[in-house]
Protein backbone atom coordinates (compact mmCIF):
# COMPACT_ATOMS: atom_id res chain seq x y z
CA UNK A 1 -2.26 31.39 38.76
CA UNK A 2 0.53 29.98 37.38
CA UNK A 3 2.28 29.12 41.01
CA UNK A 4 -0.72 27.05 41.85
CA UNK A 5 0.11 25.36 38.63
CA UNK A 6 3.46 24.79 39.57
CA UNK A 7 2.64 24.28 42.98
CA UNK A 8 -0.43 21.03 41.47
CA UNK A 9 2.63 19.75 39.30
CA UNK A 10 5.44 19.84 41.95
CA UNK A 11 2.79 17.78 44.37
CA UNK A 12 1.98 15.18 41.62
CA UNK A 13 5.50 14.56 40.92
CA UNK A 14 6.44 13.93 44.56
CA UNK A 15 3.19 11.77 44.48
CA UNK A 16 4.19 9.67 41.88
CA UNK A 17 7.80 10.10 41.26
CA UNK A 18 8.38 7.33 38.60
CA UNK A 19 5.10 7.72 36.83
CA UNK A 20 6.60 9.87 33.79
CA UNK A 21 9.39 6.72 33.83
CA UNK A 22 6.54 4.05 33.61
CA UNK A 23 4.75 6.14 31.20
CA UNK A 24 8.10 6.69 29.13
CA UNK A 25 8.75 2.72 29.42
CA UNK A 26 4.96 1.92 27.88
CA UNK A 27 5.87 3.73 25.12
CA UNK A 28 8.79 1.62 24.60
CA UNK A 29 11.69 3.56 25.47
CA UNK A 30 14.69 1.54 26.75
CA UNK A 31 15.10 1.27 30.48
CA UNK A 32 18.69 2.77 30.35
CA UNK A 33 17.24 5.81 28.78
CA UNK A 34 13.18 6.21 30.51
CA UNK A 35 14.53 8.10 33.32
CA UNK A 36 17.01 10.64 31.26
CA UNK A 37 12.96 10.90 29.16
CA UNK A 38 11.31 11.44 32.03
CA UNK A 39 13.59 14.16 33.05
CA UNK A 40 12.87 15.81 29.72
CA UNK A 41 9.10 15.30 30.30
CA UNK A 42 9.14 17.16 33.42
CA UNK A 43 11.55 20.01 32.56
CA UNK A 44 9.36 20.19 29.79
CA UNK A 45 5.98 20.34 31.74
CA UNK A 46 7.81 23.58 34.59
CA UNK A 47 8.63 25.39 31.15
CA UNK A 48 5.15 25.41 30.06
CA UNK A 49 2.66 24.94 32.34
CA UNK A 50 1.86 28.49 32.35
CA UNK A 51 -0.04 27.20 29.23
CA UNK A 52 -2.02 24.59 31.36
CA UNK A 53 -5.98 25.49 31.50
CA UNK A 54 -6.36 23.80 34.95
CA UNK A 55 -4.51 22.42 37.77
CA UNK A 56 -6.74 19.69 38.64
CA UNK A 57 -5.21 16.19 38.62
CA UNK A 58 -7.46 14.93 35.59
CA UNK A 59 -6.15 17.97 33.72
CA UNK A 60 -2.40 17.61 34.76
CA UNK A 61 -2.12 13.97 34.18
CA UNK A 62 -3.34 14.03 30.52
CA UNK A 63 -1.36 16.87 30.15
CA UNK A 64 1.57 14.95 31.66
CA UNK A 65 1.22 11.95 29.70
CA UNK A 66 0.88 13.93 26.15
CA UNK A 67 4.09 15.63 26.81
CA UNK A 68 5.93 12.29 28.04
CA UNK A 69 4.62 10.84 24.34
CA UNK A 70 5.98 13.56 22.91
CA UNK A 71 9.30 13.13 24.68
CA UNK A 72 9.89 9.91 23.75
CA UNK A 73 8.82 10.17 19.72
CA UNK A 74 11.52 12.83 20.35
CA UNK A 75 14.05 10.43 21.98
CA UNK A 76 12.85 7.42 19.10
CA UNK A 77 13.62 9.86 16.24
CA UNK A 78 17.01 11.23 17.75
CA UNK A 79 18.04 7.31 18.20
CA UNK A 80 17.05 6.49 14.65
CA UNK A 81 19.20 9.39 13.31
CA UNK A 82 21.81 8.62 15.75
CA UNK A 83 21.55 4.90 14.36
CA UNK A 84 21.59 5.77 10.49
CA UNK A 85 24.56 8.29 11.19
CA UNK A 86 26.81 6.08 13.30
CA UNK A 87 29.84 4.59 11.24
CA UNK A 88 30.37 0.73 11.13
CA UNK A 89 33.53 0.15 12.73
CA UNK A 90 34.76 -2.22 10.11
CA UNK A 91 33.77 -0.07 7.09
CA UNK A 92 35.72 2.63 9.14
CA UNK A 93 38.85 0.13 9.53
CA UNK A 94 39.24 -0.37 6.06
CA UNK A 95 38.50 2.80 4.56
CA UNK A 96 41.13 3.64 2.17
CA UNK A 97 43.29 6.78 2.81
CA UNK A 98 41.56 8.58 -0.39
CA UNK A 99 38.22 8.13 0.83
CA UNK A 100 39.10 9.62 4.52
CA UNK A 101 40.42 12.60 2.61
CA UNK A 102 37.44 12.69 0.88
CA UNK A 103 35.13 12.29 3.65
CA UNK A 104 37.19 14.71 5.89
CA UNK A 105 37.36 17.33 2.78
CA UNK A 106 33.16 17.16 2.42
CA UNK A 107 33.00 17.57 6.60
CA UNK A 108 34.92 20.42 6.08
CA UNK A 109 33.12 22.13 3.72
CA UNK A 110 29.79 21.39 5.32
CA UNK A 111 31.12 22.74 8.60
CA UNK A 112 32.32 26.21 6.31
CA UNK A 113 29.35 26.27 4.73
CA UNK A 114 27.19 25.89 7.78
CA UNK A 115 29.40 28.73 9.64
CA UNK A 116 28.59 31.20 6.51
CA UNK A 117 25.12 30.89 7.33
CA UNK A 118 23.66 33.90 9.43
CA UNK A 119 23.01 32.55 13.24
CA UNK A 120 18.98 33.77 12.81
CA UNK A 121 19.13 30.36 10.09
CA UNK A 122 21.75 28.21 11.87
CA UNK A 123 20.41 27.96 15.39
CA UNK A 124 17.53 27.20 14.62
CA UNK A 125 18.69 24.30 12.31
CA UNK A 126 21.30 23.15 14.46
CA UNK A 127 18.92 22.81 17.59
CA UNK A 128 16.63 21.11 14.87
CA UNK A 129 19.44 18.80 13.52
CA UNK A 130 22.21 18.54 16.68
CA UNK A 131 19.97 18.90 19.46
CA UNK A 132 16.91 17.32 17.89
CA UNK A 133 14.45 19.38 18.85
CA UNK A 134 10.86 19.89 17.17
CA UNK A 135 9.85 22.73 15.49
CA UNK A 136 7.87 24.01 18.44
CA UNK A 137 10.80 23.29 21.15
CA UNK A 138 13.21 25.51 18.63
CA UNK A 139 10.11 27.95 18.50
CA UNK A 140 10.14 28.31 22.32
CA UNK A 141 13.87 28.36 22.74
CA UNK A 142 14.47 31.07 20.78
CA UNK A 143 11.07 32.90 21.51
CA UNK A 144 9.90 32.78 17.73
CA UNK A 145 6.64 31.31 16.42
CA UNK A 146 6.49 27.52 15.46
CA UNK A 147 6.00 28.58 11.80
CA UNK A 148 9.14 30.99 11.67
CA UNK A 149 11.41 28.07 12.96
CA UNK A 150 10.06 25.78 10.63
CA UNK A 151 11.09 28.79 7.85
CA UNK A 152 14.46 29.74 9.17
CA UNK A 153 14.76 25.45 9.40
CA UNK A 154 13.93 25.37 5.42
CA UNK A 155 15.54 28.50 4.73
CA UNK A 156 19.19 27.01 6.08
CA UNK A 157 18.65 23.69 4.79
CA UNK A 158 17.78 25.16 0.93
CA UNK A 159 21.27 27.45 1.90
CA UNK A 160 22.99 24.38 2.42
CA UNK A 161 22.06 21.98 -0.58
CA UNK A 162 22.93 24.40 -3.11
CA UNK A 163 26.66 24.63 -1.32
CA UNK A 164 26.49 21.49 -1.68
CA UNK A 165 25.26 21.48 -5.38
CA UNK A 166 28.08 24.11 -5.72
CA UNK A 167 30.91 21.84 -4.03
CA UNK A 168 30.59 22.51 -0.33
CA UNK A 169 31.59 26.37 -1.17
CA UNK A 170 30.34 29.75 0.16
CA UNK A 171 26.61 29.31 -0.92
């Protein structure tokens, strides 16, 4: 069943092959970036269209087009964190020397105090955070349900405020 699943989504693909790019484009992704979303989309759609009821067209294309929003609220919210994170290069310029020691000593200890946590709380929260994944792409990826991820997520970011409550220190 699930070849002629794969077999209906390789065909429509072929059929259309910049659909998922229009479709990412409509819902305002960038042109640089609609085809690097509409590669997501489809890798995406192979990994779970075992979950597809049907492979008619009707089926698969509403099913296409749900997962191609959902790529690019993905790609909007990684761009917006990207954005907020990204360092003016002025401010950078004329940082003083004290304040990139004391920026580089508070990476450190976030970096220590991310390695102390166990790997069943940091994956999960750096594919969350770094990778940018939703709750339900971690779940999948590491073959958990969507409401352990969200835990282990909440668990390692709780871990991780009181280190840095504590001064960035084993927490």
């Amino acid at each position: 069943m699930t070849d002629d699943r794969r077999a209906a989504l390789t065909a429509m693909i072929a059929q259309e092959p910049q659909r998922l790019r229009r479709r990412s484009i409509s819902l305002g992704v960038p042109l640089d970036d609609a085809d690097d979303v509409a590669q997501q989309a489809v890798l995406q759609a192979w990994r779970a269209v075992s979950r597809l009821d049907g492979a008619d067209p009707g089926t698969m294309c509403s099913w296409l087009d749900v997962i191609a929003r959902n790529m690019a609220i993905d790609f909007a919210r990684r761009r917006q964190r990207t954005a907020a994170l990204s360092l003016d290069d002025e401010a950078v310029a004329t940082a003083s020397v004290a304040e990139t020691v004391e920026i580089r000593t508070f990476l450190d200890g976030a970096l220590a105090a991310l390695k102390e946590l166990p790997s069943g709380l940091s994956e999960p929260l750096l594919l969350s955070a770094v990778d940018g994944l939703s709750t339900a792409q971690v779940a999948e990826r590491l073959g958990i349900t969507p409401d352990a991820a969200r835990q282990r997520i909440s668990r390692a970011r709780r871990a991780l405020r009181r280190c840095r409550r504590s001064g960035m220190g084993a927490g």
